[in-house]
C-alpha atoms as a PDB file:
ATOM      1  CA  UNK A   1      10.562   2.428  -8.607  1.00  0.00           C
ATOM      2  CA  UNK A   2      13.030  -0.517  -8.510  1.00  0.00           C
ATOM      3  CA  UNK A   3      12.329  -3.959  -6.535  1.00  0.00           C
ATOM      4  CA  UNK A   4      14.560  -7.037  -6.311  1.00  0.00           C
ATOM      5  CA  UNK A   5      12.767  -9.946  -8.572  1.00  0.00           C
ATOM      6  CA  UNK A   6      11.534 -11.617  -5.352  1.00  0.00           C
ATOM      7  CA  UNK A   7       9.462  -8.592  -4.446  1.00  0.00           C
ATOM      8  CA  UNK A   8       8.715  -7.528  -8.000  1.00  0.00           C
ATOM      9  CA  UNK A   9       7.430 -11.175  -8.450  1.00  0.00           C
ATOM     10  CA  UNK A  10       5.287 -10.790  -5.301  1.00  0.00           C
ATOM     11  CA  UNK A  11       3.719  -7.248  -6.437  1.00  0.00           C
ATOM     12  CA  UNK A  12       2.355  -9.323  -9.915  1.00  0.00           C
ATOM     13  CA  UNK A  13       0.784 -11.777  -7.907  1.00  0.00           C
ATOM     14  CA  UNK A  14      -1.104  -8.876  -5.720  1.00  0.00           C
ATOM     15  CA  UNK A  15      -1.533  -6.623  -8.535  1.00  0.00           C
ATOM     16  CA  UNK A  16      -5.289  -7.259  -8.951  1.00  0.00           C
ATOM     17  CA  UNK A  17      -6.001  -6.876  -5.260  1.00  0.00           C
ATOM     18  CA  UNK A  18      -4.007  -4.089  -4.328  1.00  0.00           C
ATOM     19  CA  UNK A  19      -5.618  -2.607  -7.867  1.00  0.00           C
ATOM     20  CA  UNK A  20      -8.949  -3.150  -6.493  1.00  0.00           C
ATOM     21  CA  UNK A  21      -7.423  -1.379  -3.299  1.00  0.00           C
ATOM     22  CA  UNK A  22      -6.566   1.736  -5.029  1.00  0.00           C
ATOM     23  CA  UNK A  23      -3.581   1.313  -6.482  1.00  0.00           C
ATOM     24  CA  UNK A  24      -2.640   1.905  -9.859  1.00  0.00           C
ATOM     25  CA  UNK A  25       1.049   1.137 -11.499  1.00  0.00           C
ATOM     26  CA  UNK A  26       2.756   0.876 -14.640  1.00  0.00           C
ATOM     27  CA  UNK A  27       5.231  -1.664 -14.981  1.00  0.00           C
ATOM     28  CA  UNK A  28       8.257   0.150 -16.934  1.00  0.00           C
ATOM     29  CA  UNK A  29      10.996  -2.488 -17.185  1.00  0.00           C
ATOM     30  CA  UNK A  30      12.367  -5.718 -15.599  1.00  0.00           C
ATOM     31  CA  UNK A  31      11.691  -5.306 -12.587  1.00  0.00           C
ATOM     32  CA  UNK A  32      10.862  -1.784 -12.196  1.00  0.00           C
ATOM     33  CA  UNK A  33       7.330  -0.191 -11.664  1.00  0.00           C
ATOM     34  CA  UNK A  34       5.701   3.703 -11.316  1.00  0.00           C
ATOM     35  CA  UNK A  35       2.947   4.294  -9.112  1.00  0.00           C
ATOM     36  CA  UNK A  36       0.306   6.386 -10.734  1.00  0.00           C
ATOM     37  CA  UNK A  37      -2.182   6.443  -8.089  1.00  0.00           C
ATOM     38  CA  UNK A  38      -2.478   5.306  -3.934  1.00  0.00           C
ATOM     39  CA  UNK A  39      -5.608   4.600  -1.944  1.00  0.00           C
ATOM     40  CA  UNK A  40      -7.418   7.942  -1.358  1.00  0.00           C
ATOM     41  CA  UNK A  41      -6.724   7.216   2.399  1.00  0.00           C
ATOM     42  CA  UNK A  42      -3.563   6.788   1.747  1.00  0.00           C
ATOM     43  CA  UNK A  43      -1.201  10.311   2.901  1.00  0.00           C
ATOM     44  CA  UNK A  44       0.484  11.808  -0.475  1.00  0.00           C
ATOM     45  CA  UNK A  45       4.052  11.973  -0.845  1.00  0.00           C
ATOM     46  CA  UNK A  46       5.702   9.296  -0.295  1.00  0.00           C
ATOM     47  CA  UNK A  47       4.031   6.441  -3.057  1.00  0.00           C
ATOM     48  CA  UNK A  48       6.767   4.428  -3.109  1.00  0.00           C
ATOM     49  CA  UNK A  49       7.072   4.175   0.461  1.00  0.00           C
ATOM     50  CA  UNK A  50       3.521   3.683   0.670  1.00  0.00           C
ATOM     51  CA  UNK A  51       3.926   0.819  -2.070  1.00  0.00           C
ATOM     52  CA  UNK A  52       7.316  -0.599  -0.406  1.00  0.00           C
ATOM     53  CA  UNK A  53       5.949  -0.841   2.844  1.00  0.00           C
ATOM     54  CA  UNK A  54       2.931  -2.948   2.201  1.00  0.00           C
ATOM     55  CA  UNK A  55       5.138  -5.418  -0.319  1.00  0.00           C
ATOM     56  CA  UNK A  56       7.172  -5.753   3.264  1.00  0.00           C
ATOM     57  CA  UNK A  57       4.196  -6.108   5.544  1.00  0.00           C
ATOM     58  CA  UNK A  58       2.788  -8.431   3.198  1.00  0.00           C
ATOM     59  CA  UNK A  59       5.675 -10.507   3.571  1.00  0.00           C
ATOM     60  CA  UNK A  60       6.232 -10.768   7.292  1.00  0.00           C
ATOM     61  CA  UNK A  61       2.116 -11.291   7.523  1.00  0.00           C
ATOM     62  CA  UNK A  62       2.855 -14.272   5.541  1.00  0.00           C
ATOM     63  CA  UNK A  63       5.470 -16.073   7.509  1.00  0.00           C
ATOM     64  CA  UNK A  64       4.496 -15.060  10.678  1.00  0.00           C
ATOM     65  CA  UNK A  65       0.398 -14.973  10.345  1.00  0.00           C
ATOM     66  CA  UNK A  66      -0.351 -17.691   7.524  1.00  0.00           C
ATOM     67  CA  UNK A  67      -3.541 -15.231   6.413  1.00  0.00           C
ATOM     68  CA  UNK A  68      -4.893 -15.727   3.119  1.00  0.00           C
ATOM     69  CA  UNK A  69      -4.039 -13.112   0.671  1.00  0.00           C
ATOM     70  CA  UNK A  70      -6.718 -10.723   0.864  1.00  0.00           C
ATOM     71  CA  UNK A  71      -6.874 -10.802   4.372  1.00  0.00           C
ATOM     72  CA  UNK A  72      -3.018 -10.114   4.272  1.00  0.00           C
ATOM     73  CA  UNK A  73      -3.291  -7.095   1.950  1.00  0.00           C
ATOM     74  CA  UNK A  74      -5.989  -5.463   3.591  1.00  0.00           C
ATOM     75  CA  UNK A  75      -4.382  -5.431   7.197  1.00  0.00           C
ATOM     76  CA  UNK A  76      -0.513  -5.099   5.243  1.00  0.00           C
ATOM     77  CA  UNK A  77      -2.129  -1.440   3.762  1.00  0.00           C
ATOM     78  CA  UNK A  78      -4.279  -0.705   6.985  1.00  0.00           C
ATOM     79  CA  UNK A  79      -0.953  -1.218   9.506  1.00  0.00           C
ATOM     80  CA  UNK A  80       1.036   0.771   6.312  1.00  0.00           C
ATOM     81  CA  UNK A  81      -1.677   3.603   5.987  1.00  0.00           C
ATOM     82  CA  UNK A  82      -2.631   3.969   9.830  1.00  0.00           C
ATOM     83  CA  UNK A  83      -1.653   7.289  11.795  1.00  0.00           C
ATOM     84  CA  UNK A  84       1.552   7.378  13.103  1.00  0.00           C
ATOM     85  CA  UNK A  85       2.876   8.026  16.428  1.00  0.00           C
ATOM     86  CA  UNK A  86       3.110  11.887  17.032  1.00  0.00           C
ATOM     87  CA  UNK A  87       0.675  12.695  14.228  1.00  0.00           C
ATOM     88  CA  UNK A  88      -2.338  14.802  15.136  1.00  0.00           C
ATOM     89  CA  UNK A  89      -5.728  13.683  14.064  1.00  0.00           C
ATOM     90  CA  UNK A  90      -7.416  16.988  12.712  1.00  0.00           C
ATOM     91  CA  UNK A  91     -11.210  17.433  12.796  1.00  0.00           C
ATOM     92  CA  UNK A  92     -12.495  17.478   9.138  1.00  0.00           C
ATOM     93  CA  UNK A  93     -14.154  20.762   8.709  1.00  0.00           C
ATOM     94  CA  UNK A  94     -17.552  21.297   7.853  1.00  0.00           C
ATOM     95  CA  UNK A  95     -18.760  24.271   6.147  1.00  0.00           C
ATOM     96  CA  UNK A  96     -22.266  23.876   5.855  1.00  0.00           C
ATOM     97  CA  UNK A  97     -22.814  23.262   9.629  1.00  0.00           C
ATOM     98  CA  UNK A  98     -26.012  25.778  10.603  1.00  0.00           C
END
């Protein structure tokens, strides 16, 4: 996955936290990453979309919220990884129930 410098830049100053969140990346060139691994309540599919859209909510939590960064990443990923309008919320299924 590609990012300008600004975001690239950005990601390496989160990398621990968003680690410690789940996430793991390689970083393959300039400024160019791949996502091995997202949150395990994160939906599958779409990583880099996943990835991109907290480096995005990050930002505008930053200029609009002044939140330190922990407090930014953690609400960035929950707004990125909440349900979506339209989405149904299934049940989880128990098997063992008597």
């Amino acid at each position: 996955m590609e990012l300008n410098a600004a975001d690239f830049q950005l990601l390496m100053e989160m990398a621990d936290e968003i680690q410690n969140l789940g996430f793991a990346f390689d970083v393959t060139g300039k400024h160019t990453v791949q996502v091995r691994g997202i949150p395990s309540e994160a939906s599958l599919g779409d990583e880099k979309s996943l990835l991109e859209g907290l480096i995005e909510q990050f930002k505008w939590h930053q200029s609009e919220l002044n939140l330190g960064k922990k407090e930014n990443i953690a609400r960035s990923l929950a707004r990125r990884s909440a349900l979506k309008p339209g989405m149904k919320l299934y049940a989880a299924r128990n098997d063992h129930a008597h």
